[in-house]
Protein backbone atom coordinates (compact mmCIF):
# COMPACT_ATOMS: atom_id res chain seq x y z
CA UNK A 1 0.00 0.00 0.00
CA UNK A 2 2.48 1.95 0.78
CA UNK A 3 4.71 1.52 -2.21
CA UNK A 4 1.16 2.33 -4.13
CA UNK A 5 0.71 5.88 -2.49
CA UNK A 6 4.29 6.51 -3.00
CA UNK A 7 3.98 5.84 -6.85
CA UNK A 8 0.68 7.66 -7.21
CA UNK A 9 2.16 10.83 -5.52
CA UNK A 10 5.54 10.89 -7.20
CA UNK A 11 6.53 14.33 -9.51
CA UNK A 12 5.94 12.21 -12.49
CA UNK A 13 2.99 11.10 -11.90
CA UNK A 14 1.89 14.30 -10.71
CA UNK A 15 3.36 15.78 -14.25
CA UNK A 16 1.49 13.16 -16.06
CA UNK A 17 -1.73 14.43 -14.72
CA UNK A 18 -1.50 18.19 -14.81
CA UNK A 19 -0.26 17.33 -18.94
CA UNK A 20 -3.42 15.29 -19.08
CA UNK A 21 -5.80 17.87 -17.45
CA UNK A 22 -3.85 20.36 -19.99
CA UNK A 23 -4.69 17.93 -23.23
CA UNK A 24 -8.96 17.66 -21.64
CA UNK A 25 -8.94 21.58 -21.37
CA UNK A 26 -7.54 22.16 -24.77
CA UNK A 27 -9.32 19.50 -26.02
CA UNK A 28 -13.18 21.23 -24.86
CA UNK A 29 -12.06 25.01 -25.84
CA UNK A 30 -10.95 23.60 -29.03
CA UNK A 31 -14.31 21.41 -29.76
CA UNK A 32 -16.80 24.09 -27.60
CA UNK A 33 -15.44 27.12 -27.87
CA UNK A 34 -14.42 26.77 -31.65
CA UNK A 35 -17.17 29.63 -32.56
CA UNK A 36 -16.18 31.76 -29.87
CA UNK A 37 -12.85 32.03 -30.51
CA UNK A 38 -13.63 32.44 -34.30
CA UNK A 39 -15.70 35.49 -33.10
CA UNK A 40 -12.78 36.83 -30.44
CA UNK A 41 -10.49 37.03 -33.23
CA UNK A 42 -12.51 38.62 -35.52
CA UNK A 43 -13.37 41.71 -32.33
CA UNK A 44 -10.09 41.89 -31.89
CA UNK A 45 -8.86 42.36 -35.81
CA UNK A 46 -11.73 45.31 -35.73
CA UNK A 47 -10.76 46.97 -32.38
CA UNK A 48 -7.00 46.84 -33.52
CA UNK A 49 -7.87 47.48 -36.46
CA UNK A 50 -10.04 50.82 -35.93
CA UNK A 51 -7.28 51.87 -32.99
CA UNK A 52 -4.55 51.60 -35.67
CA UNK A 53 -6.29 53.57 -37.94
CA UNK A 54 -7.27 56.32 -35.58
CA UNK A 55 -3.69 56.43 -33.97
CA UNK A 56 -2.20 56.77 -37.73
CA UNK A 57 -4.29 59.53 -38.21
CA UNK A 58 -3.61 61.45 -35.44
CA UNK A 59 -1.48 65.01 -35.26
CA UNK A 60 0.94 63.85 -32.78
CA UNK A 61 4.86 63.05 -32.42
CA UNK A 62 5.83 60.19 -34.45
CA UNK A 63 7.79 58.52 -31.28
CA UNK A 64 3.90 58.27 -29.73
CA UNK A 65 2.51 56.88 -32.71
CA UNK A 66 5.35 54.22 -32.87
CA UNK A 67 5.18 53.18 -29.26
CA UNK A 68 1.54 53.21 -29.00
CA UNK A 69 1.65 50.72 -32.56
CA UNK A 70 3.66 48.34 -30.78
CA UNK A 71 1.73 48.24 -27.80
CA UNK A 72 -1.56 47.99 -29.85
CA UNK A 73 0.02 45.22 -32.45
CA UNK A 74 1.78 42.98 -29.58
CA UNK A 75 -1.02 43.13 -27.00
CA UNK A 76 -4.39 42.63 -29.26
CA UNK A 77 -7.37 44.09 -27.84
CA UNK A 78 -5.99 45.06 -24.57
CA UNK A 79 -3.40 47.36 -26.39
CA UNK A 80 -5.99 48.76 -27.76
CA UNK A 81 -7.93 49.20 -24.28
CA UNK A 82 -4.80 50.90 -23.12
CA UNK A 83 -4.36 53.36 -25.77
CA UNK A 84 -7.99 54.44 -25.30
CA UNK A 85 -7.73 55.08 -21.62
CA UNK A 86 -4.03 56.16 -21.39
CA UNK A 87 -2.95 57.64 -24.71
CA UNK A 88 -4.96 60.88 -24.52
CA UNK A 89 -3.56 64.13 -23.31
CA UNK A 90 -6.92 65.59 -22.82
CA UNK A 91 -9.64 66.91 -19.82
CA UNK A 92 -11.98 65.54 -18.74
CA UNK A 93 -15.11 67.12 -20.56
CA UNK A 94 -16.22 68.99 -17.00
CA UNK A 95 -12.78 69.93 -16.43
CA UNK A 96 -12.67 71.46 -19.98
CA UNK A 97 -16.11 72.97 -19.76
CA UNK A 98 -15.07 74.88 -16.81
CA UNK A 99 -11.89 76.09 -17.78
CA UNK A 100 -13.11 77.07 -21.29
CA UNK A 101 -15.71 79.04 -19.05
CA UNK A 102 -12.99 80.81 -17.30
CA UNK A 103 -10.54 81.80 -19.36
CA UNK A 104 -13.34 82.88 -21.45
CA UNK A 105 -14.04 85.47 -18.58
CA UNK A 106 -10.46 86.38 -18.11
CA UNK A 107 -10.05 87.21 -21.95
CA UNK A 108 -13.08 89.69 -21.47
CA UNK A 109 -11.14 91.18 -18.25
CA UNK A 110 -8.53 90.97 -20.61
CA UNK A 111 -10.23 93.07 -23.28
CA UNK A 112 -11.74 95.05 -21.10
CA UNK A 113 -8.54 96.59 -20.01
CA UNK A 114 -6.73 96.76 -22.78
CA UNK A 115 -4.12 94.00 -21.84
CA UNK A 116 -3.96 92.08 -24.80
CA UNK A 117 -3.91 95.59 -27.12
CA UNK A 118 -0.77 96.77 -24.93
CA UNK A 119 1.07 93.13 -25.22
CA UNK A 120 1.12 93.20 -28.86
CA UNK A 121 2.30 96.82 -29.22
CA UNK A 122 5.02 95.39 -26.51
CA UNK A 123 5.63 92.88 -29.22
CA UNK A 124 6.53 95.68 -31.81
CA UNK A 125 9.10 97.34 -29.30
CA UNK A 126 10.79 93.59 -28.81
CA UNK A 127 10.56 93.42 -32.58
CA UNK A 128 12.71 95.99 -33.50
CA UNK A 129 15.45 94.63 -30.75
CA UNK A 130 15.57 91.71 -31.83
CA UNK A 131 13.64 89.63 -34.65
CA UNK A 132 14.27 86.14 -33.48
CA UNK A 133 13.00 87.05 -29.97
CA UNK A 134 10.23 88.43 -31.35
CA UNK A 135 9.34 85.45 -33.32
CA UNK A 136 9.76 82.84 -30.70
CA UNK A 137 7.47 85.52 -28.07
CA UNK A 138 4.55 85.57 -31.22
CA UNK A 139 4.67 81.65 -31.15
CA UNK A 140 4.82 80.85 -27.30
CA UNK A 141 1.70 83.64 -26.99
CA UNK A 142 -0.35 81.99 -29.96
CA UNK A 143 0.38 78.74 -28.10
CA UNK A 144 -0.90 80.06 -24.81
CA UNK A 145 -3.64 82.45 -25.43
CA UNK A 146 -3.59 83.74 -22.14
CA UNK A 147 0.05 84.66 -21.91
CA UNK A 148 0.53 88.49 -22.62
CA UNK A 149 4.16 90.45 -23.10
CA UNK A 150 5.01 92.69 -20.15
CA UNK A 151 7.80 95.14 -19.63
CA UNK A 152 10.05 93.15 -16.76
CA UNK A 153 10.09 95.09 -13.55
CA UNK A 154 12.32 94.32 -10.70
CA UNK A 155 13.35 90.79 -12.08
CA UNK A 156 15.98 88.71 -9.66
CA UNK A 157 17.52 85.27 -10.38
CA UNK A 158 18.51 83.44 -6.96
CA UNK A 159 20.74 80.28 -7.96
CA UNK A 160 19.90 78.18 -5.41
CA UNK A 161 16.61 76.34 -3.58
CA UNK A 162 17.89 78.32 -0.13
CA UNK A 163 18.39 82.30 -1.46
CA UNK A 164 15.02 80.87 -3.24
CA UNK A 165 13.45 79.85 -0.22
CA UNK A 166 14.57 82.69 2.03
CA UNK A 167 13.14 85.42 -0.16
CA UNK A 168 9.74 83.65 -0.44
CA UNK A 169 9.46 84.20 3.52
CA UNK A 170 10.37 87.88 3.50
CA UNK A 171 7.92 88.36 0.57
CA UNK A 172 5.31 86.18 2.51
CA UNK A 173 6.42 87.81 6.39
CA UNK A 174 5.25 91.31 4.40
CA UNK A 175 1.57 90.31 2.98
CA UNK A 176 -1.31 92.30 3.64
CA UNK A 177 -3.95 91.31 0.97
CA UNK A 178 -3.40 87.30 -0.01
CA UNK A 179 -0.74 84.91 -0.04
CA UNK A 180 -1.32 82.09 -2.69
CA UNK A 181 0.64 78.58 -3.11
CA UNK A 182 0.73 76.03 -5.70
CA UNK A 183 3.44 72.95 -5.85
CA UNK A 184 3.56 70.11 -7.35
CA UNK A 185 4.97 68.42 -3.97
CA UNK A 186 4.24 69.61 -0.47
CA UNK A 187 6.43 67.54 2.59
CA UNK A 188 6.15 67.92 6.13
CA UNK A 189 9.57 68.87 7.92
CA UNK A 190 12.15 72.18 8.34
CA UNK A 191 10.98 73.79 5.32
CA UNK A 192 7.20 73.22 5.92
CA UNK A 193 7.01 74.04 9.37
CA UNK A 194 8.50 77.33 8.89
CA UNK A 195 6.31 78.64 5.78
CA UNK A 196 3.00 77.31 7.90
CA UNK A 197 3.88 79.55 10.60
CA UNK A 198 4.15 82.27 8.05
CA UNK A 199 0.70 81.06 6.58
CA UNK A 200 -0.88 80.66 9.69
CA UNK A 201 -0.09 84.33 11.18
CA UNK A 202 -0.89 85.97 8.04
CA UNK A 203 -4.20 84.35 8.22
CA UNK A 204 -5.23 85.10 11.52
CA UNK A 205 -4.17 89.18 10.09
CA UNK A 206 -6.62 88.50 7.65
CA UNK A 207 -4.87 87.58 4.74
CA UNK A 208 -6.16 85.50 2.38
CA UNK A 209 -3.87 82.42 2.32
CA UNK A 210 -4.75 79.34 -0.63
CA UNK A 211 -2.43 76.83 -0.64
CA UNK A 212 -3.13 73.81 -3.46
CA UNK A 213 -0.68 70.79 -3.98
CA UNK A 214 -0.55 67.96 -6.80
CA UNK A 215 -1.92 64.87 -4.61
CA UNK A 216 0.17 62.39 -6.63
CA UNK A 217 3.55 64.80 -6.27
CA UNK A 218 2.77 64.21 -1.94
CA UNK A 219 1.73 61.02 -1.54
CA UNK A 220 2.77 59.70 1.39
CA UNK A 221 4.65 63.27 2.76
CA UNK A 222 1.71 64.48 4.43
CA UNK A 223 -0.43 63.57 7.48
CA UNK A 224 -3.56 62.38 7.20
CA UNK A 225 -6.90 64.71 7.03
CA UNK A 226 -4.06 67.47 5.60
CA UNK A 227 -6.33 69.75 4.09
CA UNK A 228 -8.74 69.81 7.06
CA UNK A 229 -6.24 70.88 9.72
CA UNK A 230 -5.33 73.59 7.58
CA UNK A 231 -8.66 74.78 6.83
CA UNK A 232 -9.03 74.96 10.52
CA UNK A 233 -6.30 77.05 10.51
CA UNK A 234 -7.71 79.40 7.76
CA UNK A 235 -5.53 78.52 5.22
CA UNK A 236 -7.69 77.47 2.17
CA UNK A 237 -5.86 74.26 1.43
CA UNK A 238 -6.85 71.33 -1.51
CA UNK A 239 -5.25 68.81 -3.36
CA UNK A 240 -5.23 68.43 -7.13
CA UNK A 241 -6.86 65.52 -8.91
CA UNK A 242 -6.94 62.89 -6.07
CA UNK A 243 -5.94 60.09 -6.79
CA UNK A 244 -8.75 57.31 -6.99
CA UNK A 245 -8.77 53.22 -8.11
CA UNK A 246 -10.10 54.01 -11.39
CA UNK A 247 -8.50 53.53 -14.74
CA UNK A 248 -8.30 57.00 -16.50
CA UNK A 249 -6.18 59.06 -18.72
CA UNK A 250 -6.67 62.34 -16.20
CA UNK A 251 -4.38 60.53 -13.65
CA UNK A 252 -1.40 61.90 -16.35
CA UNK A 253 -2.54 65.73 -16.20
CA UNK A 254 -0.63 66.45 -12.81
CA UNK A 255 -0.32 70.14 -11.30
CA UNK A 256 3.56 70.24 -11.54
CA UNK A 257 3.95 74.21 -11.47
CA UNK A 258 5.68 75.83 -8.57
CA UNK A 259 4.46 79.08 -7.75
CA UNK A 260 4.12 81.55 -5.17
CA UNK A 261 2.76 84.86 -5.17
CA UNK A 262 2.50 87.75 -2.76
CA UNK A 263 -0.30 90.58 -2.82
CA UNK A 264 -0.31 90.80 -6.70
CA UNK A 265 2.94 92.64 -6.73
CA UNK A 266 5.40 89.88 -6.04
CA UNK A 267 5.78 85.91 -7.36
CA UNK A 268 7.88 83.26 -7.81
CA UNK A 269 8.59 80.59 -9.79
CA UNK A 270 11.73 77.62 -10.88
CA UNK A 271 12.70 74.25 -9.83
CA UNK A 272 11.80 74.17 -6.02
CA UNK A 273 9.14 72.22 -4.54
CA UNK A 274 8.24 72.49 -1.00
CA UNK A 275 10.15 70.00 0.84
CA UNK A 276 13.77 69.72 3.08
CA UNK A 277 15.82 68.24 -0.09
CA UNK A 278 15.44 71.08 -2.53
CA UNK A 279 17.06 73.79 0.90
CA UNK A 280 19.18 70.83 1.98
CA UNK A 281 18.29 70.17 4.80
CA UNK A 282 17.65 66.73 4.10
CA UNK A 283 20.73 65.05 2.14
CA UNK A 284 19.11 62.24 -0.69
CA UNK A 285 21.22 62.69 -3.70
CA UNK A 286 24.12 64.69 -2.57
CA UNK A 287 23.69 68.41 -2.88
CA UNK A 288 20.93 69.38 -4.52
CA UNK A 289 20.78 71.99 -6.86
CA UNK A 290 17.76 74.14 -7.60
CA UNK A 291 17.16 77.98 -8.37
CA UNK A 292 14.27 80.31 -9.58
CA UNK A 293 13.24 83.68 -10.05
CA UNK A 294 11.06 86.40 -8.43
CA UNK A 295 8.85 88.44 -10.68
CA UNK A 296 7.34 91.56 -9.63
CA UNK A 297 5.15 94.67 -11.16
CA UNK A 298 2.42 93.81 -14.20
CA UNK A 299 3.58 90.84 -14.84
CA UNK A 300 2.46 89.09 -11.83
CA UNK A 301 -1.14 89.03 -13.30
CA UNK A 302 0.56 86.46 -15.33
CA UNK A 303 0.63 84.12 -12.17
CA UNK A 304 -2.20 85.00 -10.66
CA UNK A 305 -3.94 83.91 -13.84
CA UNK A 306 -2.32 80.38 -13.61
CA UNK A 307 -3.16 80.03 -10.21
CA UNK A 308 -6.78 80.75 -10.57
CA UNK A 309 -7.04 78.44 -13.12
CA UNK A 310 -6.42 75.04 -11.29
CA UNK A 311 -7.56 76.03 -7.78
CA UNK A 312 -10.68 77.43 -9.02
CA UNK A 313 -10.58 74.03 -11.24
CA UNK A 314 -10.57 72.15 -7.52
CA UNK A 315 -13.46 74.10 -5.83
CA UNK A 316 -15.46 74.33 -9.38
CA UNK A 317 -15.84 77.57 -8.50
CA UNK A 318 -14.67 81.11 -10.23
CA UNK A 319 -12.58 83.12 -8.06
CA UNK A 320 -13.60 87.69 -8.43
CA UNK A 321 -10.90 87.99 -10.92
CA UNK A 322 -10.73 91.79 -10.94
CA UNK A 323 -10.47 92.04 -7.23
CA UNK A 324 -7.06 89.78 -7.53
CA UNK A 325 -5.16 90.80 -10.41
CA UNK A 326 -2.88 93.60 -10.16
CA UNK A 327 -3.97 96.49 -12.09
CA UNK A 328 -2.95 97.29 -15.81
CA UNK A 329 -0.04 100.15 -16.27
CA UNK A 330 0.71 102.21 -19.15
CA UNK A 331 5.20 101.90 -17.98
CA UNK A 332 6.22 99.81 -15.73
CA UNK A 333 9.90 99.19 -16.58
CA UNK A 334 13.27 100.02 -15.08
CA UNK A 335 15.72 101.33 -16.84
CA UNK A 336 17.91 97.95 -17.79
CA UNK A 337 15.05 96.14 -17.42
CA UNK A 338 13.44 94.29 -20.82
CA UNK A 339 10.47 92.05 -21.68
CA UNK A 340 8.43 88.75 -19.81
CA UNK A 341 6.20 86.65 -20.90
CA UNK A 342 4.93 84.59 -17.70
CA UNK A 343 2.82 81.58 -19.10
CA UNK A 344 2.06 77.88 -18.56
CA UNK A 345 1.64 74.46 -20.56
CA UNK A 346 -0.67 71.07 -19.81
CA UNK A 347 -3.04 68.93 -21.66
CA UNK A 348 -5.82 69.75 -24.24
CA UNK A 349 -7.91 71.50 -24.76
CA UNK A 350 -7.06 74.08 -22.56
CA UNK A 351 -3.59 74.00 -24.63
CA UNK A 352 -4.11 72.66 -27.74
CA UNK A 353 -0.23 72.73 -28.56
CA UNK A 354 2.64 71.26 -26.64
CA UNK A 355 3.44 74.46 -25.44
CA UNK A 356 6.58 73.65 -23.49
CA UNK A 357 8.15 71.66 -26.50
CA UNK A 358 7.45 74.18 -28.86
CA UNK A 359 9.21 77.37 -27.05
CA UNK A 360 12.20 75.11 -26.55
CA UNK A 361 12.59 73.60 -30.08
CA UNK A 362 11.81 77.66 -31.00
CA UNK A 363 14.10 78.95 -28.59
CA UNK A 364 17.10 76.20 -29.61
CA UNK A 365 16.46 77.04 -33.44
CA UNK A 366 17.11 80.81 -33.02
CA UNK A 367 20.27 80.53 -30.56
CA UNK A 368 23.10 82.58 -32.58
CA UNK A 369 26.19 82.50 -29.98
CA UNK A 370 25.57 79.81 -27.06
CA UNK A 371 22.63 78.56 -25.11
CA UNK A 372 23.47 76.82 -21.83
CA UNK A 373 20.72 74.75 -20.42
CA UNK A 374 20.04 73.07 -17.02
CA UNK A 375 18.05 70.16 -16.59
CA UNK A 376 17.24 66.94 -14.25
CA UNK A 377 15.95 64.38 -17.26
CA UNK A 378 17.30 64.40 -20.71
CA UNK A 379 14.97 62.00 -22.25
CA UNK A 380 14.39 64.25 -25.32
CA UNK A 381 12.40 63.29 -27.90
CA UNK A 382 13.38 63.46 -32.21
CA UNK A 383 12.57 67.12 -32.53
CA UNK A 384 14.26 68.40 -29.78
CA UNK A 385 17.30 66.23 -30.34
CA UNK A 386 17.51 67.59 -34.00
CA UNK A 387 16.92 70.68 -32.59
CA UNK A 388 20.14 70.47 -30.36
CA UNK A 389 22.41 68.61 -33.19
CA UNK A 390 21.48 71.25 -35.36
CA UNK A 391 22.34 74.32 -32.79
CA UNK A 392 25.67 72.57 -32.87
CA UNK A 393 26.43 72.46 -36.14
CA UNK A 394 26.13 75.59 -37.57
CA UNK A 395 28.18 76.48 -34.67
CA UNK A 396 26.30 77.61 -31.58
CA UNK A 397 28.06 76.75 -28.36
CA UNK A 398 25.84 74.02 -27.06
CA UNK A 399 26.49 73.14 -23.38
CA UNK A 400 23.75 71.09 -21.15
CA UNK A 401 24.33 70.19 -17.39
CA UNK A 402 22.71 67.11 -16.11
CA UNK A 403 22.67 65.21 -12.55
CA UNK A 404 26.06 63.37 -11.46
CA UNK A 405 23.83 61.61 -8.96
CA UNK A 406 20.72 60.76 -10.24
CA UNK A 407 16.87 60.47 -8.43
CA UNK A 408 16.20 57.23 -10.39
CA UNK A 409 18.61 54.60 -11.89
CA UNK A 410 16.42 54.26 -15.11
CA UNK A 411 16.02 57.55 -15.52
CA UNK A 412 19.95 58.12 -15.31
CA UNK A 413 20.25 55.30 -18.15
CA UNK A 414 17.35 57.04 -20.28
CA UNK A 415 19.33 60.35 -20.06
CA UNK A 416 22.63 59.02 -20.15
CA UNK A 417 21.47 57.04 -23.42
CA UNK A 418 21.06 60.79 -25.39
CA UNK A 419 24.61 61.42 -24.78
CA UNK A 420 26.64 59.69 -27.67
CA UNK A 421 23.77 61.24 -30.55
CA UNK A 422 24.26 64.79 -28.84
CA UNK A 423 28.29 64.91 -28.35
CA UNK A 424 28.78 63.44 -31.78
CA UNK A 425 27.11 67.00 -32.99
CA UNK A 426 29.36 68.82 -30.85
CA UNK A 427 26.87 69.39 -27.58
CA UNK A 428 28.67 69.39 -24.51
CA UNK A 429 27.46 67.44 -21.21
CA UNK A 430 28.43 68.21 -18.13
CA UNK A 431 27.34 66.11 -15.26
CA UNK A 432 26.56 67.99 -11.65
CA UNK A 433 29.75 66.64 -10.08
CA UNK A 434 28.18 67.33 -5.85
CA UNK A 435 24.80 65.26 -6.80
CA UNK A 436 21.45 66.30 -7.99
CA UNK A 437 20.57 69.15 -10.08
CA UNK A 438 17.00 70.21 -10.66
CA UNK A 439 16.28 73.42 -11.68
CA UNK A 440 15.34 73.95 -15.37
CA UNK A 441 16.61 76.60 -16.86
CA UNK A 442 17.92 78.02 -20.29
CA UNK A 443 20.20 80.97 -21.49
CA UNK A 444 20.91 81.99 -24.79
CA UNK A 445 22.86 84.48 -26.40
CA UNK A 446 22.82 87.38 -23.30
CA UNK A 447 19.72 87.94 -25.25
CA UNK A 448 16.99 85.63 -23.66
CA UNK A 449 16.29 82.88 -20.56
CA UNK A 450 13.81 80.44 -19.44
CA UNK A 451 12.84 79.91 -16.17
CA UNK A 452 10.77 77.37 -15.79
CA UNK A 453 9.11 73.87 -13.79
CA UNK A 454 9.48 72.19 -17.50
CA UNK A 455 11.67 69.17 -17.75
CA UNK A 456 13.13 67.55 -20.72
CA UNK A 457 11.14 64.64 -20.60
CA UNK A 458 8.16 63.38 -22.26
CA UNK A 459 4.85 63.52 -19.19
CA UNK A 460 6.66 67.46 -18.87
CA UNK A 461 6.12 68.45 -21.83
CA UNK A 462 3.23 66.74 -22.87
CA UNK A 463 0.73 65.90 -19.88
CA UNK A 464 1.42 67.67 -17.01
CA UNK A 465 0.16 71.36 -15.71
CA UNK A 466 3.59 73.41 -16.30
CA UNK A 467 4.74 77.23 -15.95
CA UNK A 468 7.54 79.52 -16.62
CA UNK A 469 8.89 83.19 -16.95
CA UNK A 470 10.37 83.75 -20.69
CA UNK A 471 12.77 86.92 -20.88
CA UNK A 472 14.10 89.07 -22.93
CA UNK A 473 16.85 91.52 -23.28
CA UNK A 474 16.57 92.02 -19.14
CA UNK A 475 20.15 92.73 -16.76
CA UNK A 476 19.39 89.65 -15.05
CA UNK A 477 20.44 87.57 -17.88
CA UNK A 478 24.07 87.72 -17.37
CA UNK A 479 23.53 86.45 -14.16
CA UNK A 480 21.98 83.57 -14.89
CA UNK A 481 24.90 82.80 -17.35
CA UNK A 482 27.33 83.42 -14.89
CA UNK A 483 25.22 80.95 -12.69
CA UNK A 484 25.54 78.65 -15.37
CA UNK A 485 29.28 78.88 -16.01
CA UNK A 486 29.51 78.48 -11.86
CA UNK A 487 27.74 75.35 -11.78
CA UNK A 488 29.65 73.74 -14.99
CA UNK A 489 32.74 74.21 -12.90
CA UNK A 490 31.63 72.26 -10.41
CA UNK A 491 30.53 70.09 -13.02
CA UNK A 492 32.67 67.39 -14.96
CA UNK A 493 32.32 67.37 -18.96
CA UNK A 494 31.11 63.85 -20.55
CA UNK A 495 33.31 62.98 -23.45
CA UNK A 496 32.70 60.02 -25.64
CA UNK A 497 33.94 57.43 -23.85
CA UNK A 498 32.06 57.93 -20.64
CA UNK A 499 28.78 58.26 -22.25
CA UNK A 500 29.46 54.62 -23.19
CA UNK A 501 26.92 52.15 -22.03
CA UNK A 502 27.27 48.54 -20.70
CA UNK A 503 26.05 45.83 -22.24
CA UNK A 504 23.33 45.73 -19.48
CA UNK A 505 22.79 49.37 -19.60
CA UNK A 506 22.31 49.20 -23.30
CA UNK A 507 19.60 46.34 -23.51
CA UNK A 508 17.71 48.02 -20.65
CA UNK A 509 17.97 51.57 -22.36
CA UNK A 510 16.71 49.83 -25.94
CA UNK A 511 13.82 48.41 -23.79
CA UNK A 512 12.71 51.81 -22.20
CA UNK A 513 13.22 53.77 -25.33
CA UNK A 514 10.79 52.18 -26.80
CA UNK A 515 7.85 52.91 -23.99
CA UNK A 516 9.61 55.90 -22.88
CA UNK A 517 6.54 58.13 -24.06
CA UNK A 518 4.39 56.35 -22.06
CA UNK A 519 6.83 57.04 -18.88
């Protein structure tokens, strides 16, 4: 008996039934479900079919199309599932109701006041400066039809996350009318603390503090029932698009601006998030590099404009726009000072046009002399690469600096893997030698910057809520190139052989290449 049991509960025996049970269930779908699979096939040759054609036919980047027919052609039907809940860039249709509702009202404020009339005679005095500048401003404010041209007032470039951080307190320690907040990630700790006690005071005065973060950006940085504490406190605090267990494309359209702005007169804007890395005061990846600008006179309705938009977007309610924006002037210019054009980028159809991608392959095109750029990702897609190789090769000085310690590993690979196609041009790479550098930024030609929360990188410049400051012909110019030239000497210059990748590194980089739109 025993010898029995033994034999009937032996691996091969065991093998030899789960390969019979395999032969009986193949057996009945082949036999039973012979017309149902017939019929399967024939759904799924329509759905890919119809996804294919409608993905052909779309007005988008080539490098979307091509990952999104792979994923559709490998994967039958649920490729094509995929592609219809991820692939889109666009609003929900209450989302876009509202904010077509709103900026509709704005433009009227807008008209009302003579805003838009002033920007474009603006636009003449930038023309006869410079043609290329006027050109790329043209372009970036048909892209953003809210953006306006302003005469820059009062302009200052701080270099790092803690000059950054200290001025937002003094501007913040002085408000008397509202203080209002918007970051992509908001984390309990030093840097917190000390702006709450700010917010807190101010709204006790009176002041009207709003404070609205990205919910994805904070996940798990903030204590539970956030938002309600602060409300308690006065502080009008919510969270952007929370995140729930349901499969939708609006998940990709995260708030990842950065701003802060002070009574109307004063904002800010760059790389900085609120939280102890970007102020070091929490070590992850080495030092970590950041910077931004402040922004004050007309141009701050600019801001205030952006603001509005996504945290009245969160109550579904319209904020008393003329009470809020700083009033229109006839001058408001110093001296040395030039031209800004404060505006911001996301999904359609509140941006019909990749507005981020566009003022960079713009901006790149018309560099004459050099144009230095800053940036934590490099994963650039064909146009901005060509772009770049092309700035090179009629002789532009070309320099980028990138991370020497990355955030991600992947990431590092995907940006180190746009090296060799780059240097081969003649673009430099430098590598942030003390660890992580994050703040975006661009100079080019002492004649114009960006300052911006755009990175090089496909959900940047394609799904995600962005803004920046583009200026021209302004004094503070020269120091942002002389920030630049400060940070590539603590940088260490890539030459062909260390942008080399490893066998490893190489397979893994073809692999994410190919889905990198989708990252």
């Amino acid at each position: 008996m025993k010898r029995i049991l033994k034999v009937l509960f032996s691996r091969y025996m065991l093998c030899a039934v789960f390969i019979l049970a395999e032969v009986l269930l193949l057996s009945y779908l082949v036999f039973y479900a012979y017309t149902y699979s017939l019929i399967f096939v024939l759904l799924s040759a329509i759905v890919n079919f119809s996804v294919l054609i409608s993905l052909i036919n779309r007005d988008t980047n080539p490098e979307f199309k091509l990952t999104w027919l792979s994923v559709v052609t490998f994967i039958p039907v649920l490729g094509g599932i995929l592609y219809l809940i991820f692939y889109s860039r666009k609003l929900r249709r209450g989302e876009a109701k509202f904010l077509e509702d709103m900026y509709s009202a704005i433009l009227e404020n807008e008209q009302s006041c003579g805003e838009h009339e002033r920007s474009l005679s603006r636009l003449a005095e930038l023309s006869a400066i410079s043609r290329p500048d006027a050109g790329c401003a043209l372009a970036l404010m048909r892209d953003d039809a809210l953006s306006c041209l302003y005469h820059s007032s009062g302009l200052e470039y701080y270099p790092s996350g803690e000059e950054l951080y200290s001025a937002m307190l003094a501007e913040m320690e002085s408000a008397e009318k509202y203080i209002f907040l918007e970051y992509f990630i908001l984390s309990s700790g030093v840097m917190w603390r000390k702006i709450e006690d700010v917010l807190v005071r101010k709204a006790e005065e009176g002041v009207d503090v709003r404070l609205l973060y990205d919910d994805f950006g904070s996940i798990g940085k903030l204590p539970k029932r956030f938002c309600r504490d602060m409300r308690q406190k006065g502080i009008k605090c919510y969270a952007f698009s929370r995140i729930t267990p349901t499969l939708s494309s609006s998940h990709n359209n995260r708030d990842h601006r950065k701003i802060c702005i002070v009574d109307g007169r004063t904002a800010f804007t760059g790389g900085m998030n609120i939280a102890d890395e970007y102020i070091n005061e929490h070590i992850r990846f080495g030092h970590w590099k950041d910077g931004g600008i402040k922004v004050e006179g007309e141009a701050v309705r600019g801001f205030v404009r952006l603001f509005l938009a996504l945290y009245d977007l969160t109550q579904r309610k319209m904020s008393d726009y003329k009470s809020l924006l700083p009033p229109v002037s006839e001058v408001d210019v110093k001296s040395d000072g030039g031209f800004v054009i404060p505006f911001g980028s996301g999904p359609a159809p509140t941006y019909p046009e990749p507005v981020g991608k566009n003022l960079l392959v713009n901006v790149i095109s018309s560099s004459d002399s050099y144009l230095y750029i800053t940036t934590p990702y490099l994963i650039i897609d064909y146009d901005i690469t060509e772009a770049l190789r092309n700035a090179a090769k009629r002789g532009v000085d070309v320099r980028i600096i990138t991370p020497g310690i990355a955030d991600k590993r992947l990431i590092k690979i995907m940006t180190k893997s746009a090296y060799p196609y780059l240097i081969k041009a003649g673009v430099r790479i430098f590598e942030y030698t003390p660890g992580f550098i994050h703040e975006k930024m661009l100079v080019s030609d002492d004649r114009c910057a960006l300052v911006s929360t755009i990175n090089m990188d496909y959900r940047s410049l394609v799904h995600h809520f962005e803004d920046g400051v583009m200026i021209y012909g302004d004094r503070v110019i020269p120091r942002m190139r002389d920030s630049f030239l400060k940070t590539e000497g603590a940088s260490s210059e890539i030459t062909p052989r260390d942008a080399h990748l490893g066998f490893a590194e190489r397979i893994c980089r073809d692999l994410i290449r190919v889905f990198a739109p989708l990252l």
